[in-house]
PDB file of N, CA and C in Angstrom:
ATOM      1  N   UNK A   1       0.848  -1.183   0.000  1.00  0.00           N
ATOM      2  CA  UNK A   1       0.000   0.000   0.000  1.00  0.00           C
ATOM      3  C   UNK A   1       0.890   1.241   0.000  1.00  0.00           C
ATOM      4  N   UNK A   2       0.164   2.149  -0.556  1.00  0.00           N
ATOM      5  CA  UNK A   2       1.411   3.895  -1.041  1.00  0.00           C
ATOM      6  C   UNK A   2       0.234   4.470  -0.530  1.00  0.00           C
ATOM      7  N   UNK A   3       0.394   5.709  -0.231  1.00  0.00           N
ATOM      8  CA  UNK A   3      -0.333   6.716   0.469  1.00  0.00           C
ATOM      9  C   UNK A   3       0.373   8.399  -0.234  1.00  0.00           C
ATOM     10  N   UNK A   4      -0.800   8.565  -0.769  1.00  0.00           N
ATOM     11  CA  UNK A   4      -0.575  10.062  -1.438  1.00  0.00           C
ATOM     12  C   UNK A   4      -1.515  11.168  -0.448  1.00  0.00           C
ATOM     13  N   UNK A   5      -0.197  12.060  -0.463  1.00  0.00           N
ATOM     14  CA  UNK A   5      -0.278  13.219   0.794  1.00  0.00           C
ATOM     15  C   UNK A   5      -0.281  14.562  -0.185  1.00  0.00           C
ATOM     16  N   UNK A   6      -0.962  14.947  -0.340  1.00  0.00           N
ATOM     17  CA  UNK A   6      -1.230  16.631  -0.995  1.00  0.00           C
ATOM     18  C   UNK A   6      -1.604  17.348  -0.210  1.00  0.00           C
ATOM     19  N   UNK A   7      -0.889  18.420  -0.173  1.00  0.00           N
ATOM     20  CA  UNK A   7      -0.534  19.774   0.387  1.00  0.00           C
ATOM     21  C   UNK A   7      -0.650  20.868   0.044  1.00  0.00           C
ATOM     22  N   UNK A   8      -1.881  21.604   0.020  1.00  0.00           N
ATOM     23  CA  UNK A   8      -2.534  22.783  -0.602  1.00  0.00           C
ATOM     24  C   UNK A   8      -2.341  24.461   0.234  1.00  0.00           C
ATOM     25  N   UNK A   9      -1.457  25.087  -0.273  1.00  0.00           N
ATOM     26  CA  UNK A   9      -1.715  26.124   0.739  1.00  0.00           C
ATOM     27  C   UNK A   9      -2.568  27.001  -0.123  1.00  0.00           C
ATOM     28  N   UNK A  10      -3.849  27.668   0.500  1.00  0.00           N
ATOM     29  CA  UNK A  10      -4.641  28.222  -0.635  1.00  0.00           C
ATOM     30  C   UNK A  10      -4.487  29.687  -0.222  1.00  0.00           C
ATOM     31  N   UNK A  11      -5.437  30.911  -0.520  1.00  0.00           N
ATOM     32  CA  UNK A  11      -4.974  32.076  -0.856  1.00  0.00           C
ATOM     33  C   UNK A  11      -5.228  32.270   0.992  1.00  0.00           C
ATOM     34  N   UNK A  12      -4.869  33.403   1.256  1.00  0.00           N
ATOM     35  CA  UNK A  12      -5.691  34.188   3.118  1.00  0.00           C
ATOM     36  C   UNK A  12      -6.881  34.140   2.792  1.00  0.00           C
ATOM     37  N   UNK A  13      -7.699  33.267   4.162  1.00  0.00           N
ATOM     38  CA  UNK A  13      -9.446  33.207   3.846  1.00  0.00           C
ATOM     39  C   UNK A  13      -9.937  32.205   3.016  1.00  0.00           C
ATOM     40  N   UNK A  14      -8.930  31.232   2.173  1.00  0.00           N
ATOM     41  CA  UNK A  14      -9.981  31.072   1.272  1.00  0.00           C
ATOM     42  C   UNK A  14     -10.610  29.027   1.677  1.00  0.00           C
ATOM     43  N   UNK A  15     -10.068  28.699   3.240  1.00  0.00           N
ATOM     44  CA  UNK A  15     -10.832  27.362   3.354  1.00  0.00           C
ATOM     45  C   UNK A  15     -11.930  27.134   3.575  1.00  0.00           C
ATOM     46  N   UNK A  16     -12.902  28.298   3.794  1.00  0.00           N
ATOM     47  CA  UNK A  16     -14.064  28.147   3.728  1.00  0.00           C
ATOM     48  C   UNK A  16     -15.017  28.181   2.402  1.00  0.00           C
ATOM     49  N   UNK A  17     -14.068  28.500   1.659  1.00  0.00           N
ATOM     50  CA  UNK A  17     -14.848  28.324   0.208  1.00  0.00           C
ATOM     51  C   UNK A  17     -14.511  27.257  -0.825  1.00  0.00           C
ATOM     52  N   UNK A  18     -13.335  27.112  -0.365  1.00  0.00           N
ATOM     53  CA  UNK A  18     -12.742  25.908  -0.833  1.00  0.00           C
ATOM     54  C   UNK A  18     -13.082  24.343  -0.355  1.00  0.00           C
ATOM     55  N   UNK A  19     -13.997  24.120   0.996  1.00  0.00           N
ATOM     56  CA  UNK A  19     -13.988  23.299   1.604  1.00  0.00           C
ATOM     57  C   UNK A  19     -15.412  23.114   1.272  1.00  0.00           C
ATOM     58  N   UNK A  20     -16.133  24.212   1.164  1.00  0.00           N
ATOM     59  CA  UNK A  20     -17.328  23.972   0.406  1.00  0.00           C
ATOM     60  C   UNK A  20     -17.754  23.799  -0.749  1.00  0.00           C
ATOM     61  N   UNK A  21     -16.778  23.890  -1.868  1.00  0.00           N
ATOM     62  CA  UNK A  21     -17.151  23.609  -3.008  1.00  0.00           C
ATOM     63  C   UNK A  21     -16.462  22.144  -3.394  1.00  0.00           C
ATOM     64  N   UNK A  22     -15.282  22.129  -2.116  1.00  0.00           N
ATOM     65  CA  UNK A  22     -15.320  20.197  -2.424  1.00  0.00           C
ATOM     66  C   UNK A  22     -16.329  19.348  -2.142  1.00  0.00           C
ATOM     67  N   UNK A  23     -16.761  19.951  -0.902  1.00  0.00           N
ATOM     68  CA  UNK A  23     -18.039  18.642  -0.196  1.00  0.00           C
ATOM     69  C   UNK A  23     -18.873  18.911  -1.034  1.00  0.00           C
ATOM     70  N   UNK A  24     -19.368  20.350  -1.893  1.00  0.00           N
ATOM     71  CA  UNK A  24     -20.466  19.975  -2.592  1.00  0.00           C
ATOM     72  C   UNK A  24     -20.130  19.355  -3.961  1.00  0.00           C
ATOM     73  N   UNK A  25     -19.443  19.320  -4.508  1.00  0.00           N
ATOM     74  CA  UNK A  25     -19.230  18.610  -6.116  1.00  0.00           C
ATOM     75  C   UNK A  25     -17.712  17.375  -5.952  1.00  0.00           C
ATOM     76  N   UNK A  26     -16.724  18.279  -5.636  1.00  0.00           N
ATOM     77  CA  UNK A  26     -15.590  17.704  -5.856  1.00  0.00           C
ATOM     78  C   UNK A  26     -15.359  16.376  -4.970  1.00  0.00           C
ATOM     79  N   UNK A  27     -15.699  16.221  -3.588  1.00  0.00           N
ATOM     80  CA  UNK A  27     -14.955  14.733  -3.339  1.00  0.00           C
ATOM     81  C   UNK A  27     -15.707  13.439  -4.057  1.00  0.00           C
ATOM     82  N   UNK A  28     -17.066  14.020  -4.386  1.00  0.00           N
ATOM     83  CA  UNK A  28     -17.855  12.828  -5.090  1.00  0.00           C
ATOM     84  C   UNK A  28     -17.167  12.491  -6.168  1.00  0.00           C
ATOM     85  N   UNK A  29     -16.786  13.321  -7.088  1.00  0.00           N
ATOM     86  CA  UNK A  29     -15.842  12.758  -8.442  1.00  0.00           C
ATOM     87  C   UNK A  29     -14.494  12.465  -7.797  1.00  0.00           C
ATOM     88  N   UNK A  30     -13.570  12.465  -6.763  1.00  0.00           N
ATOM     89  CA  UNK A  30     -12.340  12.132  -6.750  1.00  0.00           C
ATOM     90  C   UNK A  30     -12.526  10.689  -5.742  1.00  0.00           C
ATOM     91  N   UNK A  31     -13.663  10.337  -4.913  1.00  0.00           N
ATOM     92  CA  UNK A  31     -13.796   9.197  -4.388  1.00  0.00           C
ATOM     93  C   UNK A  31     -14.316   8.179  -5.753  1.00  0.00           C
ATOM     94  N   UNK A  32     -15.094   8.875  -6.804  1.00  0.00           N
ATOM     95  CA  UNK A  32     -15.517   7.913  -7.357  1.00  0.00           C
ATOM     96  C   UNK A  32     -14.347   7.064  -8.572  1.00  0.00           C
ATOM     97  N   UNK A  33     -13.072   8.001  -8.262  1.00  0.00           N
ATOM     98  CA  UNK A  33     -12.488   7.632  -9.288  1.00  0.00           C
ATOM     99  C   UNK A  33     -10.649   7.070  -8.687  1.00  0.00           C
ATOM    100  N   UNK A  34     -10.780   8.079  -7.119  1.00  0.00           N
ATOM    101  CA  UNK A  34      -9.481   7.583  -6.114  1.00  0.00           C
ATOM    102  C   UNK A  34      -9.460   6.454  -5.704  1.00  0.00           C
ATOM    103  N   UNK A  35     -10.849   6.350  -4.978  1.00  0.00           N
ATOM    104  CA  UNK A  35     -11.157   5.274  -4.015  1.00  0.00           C
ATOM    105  C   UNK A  35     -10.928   5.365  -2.509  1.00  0.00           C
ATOM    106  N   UNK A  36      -9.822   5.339  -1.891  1.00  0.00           N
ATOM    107  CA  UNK A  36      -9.234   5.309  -0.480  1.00  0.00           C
ATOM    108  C   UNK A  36      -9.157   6.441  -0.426  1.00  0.00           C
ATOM    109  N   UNK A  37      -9.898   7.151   0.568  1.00  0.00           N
ATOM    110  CA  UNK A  37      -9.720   8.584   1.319  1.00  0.00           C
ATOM    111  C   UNK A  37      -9.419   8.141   2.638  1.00  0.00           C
ATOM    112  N   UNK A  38      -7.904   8.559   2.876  1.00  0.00           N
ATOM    113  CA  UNK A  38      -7.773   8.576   3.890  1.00  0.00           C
ATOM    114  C   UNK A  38      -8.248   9.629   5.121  1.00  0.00           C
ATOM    115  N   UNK A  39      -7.942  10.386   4.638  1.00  0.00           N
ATOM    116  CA  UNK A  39      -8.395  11.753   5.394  1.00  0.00           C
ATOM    117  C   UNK A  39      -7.996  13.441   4.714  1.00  0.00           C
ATOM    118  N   UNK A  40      -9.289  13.914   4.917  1.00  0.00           N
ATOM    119  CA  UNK A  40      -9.005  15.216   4.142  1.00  0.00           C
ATOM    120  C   UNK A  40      -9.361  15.939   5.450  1.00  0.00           C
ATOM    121  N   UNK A  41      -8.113  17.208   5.696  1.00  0.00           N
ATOM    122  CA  UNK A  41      -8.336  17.816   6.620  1.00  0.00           C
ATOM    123  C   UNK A  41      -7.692  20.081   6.481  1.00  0.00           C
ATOM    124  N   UNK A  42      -8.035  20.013   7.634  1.00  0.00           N
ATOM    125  CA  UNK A  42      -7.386  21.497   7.009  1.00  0.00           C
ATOM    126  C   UNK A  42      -6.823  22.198   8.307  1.00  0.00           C
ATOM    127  N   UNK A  43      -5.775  23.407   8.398  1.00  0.00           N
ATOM    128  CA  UNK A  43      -4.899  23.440   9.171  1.00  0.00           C
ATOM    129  C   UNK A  43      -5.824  24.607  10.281  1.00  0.00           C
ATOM    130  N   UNK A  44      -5.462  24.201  11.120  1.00  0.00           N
ATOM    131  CA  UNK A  44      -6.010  25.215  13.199  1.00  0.00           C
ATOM    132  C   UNK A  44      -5.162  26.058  13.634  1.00  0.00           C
ATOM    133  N   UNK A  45      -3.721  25.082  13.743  1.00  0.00           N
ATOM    134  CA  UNK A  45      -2.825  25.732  14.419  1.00  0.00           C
ATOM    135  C   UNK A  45      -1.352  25.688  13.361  1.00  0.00           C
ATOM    136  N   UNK A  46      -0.346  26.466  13.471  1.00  0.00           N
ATOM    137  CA  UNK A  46       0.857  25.880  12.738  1.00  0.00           C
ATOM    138  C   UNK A  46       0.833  27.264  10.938  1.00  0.00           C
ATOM    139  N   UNK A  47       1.310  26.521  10.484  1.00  0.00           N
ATOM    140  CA  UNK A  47       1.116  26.843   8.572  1.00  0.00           C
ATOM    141  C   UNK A  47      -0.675  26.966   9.038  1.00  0.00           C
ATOM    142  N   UNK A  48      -1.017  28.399   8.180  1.00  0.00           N
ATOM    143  CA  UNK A  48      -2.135  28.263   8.264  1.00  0.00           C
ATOM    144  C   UNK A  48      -2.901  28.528   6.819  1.00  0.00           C
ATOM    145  N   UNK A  49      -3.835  28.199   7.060  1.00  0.00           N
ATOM    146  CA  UNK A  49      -4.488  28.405   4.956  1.00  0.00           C
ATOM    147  C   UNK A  49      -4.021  26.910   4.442  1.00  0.00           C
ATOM    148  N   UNK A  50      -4.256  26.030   4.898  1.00  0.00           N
ATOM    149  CA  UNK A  50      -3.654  24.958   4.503  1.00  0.00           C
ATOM    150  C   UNK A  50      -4.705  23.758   4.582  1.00  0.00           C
ATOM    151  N   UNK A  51      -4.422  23.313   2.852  1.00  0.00           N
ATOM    152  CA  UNK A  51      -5.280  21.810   3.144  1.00  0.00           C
ATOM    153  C   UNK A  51      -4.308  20.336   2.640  1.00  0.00           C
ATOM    154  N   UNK A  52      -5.035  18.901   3.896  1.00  0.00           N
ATOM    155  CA  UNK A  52      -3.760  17.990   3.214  1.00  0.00           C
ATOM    156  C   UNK A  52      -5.188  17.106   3.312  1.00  0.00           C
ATOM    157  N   UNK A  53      -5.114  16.152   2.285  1.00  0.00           N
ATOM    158  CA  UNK A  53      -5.660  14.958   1.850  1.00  0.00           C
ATOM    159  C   UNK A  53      -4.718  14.256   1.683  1.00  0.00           C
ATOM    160  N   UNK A  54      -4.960  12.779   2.097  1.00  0.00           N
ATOM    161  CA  UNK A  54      -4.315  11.420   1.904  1.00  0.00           C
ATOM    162  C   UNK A  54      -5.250  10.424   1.111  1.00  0.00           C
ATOM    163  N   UNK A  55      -4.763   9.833  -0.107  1.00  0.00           N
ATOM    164  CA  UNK A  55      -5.315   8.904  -0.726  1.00  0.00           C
ATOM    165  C   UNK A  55      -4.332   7.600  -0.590  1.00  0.00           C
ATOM    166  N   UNK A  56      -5.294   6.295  -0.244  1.00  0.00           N
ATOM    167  CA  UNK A  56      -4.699   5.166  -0.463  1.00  0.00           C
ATOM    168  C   UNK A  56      -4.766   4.288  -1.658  1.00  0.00           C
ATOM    169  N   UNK A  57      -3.440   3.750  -2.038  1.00  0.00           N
ATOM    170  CA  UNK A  57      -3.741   3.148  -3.441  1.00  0.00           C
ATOM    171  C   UNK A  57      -2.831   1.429  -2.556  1.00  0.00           C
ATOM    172  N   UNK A  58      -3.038   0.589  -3.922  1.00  0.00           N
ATOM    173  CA  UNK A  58      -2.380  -0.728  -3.748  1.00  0.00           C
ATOM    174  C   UNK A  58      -0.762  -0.823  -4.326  1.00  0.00           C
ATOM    175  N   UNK A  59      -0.401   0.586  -5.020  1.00  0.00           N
ATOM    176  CA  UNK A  59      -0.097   0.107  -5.896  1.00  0.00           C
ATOM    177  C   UNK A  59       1.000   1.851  -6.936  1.00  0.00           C
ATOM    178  N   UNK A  60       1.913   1.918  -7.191  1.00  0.00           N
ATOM    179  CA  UNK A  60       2.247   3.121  -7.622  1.00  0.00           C
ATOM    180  C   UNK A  60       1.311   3.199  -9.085  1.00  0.00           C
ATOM    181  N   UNK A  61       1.224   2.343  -9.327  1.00  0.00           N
ATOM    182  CA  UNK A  61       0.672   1.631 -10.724  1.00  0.00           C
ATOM    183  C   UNK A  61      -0.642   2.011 -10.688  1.00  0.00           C
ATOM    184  N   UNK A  62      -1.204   1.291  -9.712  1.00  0.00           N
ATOM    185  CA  UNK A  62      -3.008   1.646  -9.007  1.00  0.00           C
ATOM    186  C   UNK A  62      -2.989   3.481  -9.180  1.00  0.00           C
ATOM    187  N   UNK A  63      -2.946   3.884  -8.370  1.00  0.00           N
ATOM    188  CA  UNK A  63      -2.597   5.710  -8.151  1.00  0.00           C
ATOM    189  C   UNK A  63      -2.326   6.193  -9.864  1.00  0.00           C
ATOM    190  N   UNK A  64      -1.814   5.499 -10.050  1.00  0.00           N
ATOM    191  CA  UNK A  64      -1.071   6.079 -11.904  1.00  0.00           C
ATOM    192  C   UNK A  64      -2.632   5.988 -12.906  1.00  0.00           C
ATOM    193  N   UNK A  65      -3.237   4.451 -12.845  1.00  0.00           N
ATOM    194  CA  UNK A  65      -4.366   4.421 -13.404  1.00  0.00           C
ATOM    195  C   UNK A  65      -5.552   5.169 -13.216  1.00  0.00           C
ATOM    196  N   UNK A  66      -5.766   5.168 -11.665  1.00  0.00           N
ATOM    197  CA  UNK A  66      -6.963   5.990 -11.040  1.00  0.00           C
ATOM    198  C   UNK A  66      -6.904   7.908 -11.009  1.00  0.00           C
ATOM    199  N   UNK A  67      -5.799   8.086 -11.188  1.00  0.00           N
ATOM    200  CA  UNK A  67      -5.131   9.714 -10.986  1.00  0.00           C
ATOM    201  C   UNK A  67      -5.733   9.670 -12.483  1.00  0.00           C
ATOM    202  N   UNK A  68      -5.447   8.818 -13.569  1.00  0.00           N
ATOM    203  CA  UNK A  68      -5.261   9.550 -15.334  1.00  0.00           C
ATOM    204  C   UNK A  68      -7.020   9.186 -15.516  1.00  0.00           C
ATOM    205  N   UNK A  69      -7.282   8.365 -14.964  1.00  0.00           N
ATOM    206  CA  UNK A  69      -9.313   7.845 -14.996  1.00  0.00           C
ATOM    207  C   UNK A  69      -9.753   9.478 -14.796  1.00  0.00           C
ATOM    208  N   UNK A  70      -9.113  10.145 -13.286  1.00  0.00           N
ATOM    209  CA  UNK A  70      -9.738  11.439 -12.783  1.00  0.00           C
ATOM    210  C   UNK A  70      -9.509  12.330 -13.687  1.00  0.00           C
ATOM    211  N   UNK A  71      -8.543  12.364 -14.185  1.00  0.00           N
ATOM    212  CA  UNK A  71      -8.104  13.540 -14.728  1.00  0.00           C
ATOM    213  C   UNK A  71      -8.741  13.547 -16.430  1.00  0.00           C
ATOM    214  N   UNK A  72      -9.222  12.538 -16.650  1.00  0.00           N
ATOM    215  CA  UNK A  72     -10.114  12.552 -18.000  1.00  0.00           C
ATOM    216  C   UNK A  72     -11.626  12.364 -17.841  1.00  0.00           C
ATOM    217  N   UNK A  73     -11.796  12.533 -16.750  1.00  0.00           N
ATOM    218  CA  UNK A  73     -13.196  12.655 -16.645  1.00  0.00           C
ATOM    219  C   UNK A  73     -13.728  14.154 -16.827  1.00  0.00           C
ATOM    220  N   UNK A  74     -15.060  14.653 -17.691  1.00  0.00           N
ATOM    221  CA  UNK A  74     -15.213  15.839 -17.692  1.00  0.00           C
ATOM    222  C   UNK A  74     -16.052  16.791 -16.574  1.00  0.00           C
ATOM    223  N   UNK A  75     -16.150  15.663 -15.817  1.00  0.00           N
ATOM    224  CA  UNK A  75     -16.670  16.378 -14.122  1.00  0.00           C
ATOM    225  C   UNK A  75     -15.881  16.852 -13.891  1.00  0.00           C
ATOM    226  N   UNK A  76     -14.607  16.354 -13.549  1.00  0.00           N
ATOM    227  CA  UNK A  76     -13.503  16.425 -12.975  1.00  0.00           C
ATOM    228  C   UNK A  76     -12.729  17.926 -13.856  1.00  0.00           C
ATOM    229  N   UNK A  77     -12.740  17.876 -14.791  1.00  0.00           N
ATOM    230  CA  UNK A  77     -12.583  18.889 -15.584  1.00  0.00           C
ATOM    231  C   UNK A  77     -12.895  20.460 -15.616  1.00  0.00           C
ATOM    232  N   UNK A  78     -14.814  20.294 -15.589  1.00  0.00           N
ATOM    233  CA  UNK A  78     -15.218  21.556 -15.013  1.00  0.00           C
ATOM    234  C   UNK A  78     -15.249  21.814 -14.134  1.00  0.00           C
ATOM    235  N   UNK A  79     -15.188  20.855 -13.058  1.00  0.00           N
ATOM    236  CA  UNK A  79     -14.703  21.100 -11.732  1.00  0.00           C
ATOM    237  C   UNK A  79     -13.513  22.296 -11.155  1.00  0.00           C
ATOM    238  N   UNK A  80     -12.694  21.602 -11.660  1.00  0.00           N
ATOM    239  CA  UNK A  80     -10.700  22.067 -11.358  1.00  0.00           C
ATOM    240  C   UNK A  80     -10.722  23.681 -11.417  1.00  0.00           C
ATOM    241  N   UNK A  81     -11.611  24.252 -12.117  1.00  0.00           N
ATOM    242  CA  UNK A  81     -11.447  25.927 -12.226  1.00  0.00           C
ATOM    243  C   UNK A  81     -12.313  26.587 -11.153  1.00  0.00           C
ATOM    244  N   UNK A  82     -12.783  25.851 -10.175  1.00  0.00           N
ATOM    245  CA  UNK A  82     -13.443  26.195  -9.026  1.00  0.00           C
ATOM    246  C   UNK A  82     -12.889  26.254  -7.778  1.00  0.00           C
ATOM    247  N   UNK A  83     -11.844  25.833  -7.890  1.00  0.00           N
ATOM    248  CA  UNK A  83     -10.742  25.563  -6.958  1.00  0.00           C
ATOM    249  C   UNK A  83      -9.512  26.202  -7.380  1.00  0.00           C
ATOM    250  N   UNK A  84      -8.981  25.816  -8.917  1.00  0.00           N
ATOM    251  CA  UNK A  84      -7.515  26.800  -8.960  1.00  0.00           C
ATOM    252  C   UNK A  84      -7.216  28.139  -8.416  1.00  0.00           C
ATOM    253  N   UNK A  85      -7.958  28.498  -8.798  1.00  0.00           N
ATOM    254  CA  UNK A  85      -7.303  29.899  -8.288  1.00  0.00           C
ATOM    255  C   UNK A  85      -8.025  30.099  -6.349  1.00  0.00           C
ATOM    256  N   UNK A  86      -8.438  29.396  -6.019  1.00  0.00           N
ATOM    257  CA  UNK A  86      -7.793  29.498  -4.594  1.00  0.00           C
ATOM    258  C   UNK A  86      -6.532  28.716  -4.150  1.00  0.00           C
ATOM    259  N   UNK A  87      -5.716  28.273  -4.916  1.00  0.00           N
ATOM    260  CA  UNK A  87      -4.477  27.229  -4.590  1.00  0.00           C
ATOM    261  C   UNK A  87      -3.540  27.941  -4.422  1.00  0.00           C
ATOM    262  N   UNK A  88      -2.372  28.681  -3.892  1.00  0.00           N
ATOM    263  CA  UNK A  88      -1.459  29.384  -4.350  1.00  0.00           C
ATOM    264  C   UNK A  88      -0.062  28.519  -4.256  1.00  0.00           C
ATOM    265  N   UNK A  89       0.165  27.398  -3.386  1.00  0.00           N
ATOM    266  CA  UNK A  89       1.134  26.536  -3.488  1.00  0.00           C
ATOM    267  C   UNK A  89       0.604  25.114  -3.710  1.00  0.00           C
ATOM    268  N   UNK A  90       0.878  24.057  -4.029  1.00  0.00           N
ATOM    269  CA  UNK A  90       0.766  22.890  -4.145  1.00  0.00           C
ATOM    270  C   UNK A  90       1.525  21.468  -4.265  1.00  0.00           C
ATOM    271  N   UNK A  91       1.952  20.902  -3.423  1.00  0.00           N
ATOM    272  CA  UNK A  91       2.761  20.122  -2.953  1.00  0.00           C
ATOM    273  C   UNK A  91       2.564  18.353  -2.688  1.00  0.00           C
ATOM    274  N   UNK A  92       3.139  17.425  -3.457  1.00  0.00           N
ATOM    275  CA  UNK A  92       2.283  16.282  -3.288  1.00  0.00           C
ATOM    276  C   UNK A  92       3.344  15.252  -2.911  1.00  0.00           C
ATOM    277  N   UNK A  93       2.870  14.325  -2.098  1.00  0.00           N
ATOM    278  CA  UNK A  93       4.129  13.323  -1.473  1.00  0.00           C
ATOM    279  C   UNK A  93       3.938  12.071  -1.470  1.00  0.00           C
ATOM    280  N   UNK A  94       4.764  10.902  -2.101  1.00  0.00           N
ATOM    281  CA  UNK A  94       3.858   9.583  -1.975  1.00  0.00           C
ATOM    282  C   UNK A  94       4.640   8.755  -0.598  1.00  0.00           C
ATOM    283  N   UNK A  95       3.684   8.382   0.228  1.00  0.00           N
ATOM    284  CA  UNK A  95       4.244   7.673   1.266  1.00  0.00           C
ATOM    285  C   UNK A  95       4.041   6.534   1.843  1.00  0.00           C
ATOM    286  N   UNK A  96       5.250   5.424   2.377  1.00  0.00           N
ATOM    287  CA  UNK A  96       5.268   4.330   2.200  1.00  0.00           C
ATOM    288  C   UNK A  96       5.183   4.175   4.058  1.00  0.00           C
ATOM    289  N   UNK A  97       3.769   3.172   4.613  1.00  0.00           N
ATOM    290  CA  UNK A  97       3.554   3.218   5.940  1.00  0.00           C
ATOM    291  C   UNK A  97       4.742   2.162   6.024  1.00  0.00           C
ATOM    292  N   UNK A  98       5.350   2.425   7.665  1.00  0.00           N
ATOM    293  CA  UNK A  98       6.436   2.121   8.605  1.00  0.00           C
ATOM    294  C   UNK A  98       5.472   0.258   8.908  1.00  0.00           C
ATOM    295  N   UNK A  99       6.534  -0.297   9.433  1.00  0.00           N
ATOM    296  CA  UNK A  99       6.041  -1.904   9.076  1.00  0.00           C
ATOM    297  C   UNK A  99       5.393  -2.206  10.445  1.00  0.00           C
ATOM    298  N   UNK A 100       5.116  -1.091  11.734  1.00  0.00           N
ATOM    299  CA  UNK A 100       4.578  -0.881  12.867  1.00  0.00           C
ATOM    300  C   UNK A 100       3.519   0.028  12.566  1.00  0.00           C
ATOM    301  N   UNK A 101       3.038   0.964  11.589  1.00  0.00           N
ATOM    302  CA  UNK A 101       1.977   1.511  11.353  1.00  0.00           C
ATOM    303  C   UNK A 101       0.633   1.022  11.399  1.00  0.00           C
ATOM    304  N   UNK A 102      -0.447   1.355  12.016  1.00  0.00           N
ATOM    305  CA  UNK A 102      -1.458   1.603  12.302  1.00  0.00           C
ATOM    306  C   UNK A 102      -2.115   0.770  10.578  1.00  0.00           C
ATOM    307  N   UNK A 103      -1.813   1.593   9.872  1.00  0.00           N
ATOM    308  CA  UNK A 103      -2.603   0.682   8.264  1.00  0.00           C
ATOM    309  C   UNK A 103      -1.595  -0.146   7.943  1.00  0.00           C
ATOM    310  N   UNK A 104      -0.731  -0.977   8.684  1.00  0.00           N
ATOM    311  CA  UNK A 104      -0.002  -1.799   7.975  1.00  0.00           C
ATOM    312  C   UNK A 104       1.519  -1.098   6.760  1.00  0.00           C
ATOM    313  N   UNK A 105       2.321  -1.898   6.837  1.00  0.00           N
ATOM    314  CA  UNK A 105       3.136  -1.685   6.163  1.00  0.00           C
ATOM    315  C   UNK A 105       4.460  -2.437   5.913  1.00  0.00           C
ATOM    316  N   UNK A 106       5.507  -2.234   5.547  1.00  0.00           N
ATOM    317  CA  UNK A 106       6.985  -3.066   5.211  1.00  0.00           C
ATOM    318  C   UNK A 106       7.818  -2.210   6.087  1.00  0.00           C
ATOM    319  N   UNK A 107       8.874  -2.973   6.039  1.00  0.00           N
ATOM    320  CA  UNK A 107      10.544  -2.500   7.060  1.00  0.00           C
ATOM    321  C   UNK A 107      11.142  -1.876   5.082  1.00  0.00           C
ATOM    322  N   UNK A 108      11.928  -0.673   4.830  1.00  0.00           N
ATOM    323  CA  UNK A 108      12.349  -0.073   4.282  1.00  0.00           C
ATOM    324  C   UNK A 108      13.772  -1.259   3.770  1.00  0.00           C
ATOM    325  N   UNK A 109      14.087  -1.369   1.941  1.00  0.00           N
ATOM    326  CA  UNK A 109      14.845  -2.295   1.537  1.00  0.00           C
ATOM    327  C   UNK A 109      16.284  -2.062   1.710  1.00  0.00           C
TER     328      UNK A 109
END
């Protein structure tokens, strides 16, 4: 299992509009096409203006197929301009759980 970590810092102010126009359109097209939501959350304390979602895949391969499914879908499409321009950084990380982790995982080769 791989775990994709995206890291959104969006404009001053803008997670309340951004958080609402995912729950209303956007996570339905990225669950229907990601699958594993790990957790989508957004920042309190620390970096602030900040959103991170984790998706679980099986597979770098899995993530590769399901990412290019999303990205040619035309929901997904008219979607994306409802959100860009509140993004101002964007940052994405793929991560491999520790072989004592909570979702399971391997000892590093």
């Amino acid at each position: 299992m791989v775990y994709e970590m995206r890291t959104y810092r969006l404009k001053n102010g803008a997670i309340p509009a951004y958080l609402k126009v995912v729950e209303d359109e956007g996570i339905a097209i990225q669950k229907r096409h990601l699958g594993d939501l790990v957790g989508y959350f957004f920042s309190e304390i620390g970096v602030i203006n900040e959103i991170v979602h984790i998706w679980g895949f099986s597979s770098l391969d899995d993530r590769e197929i399901r990412r290019s499914a999303l990205m040619a879908d035309p929901a997904w499409q008219a979607f994306l301009p409802k959100i860009r321009d509140l993004i101002e950084v964007a940052e994405n990380k793929i991560l491999k759980p520790a072989a004592f982790s909570p979702v399971g995982g391997t000892r590093p080769v």
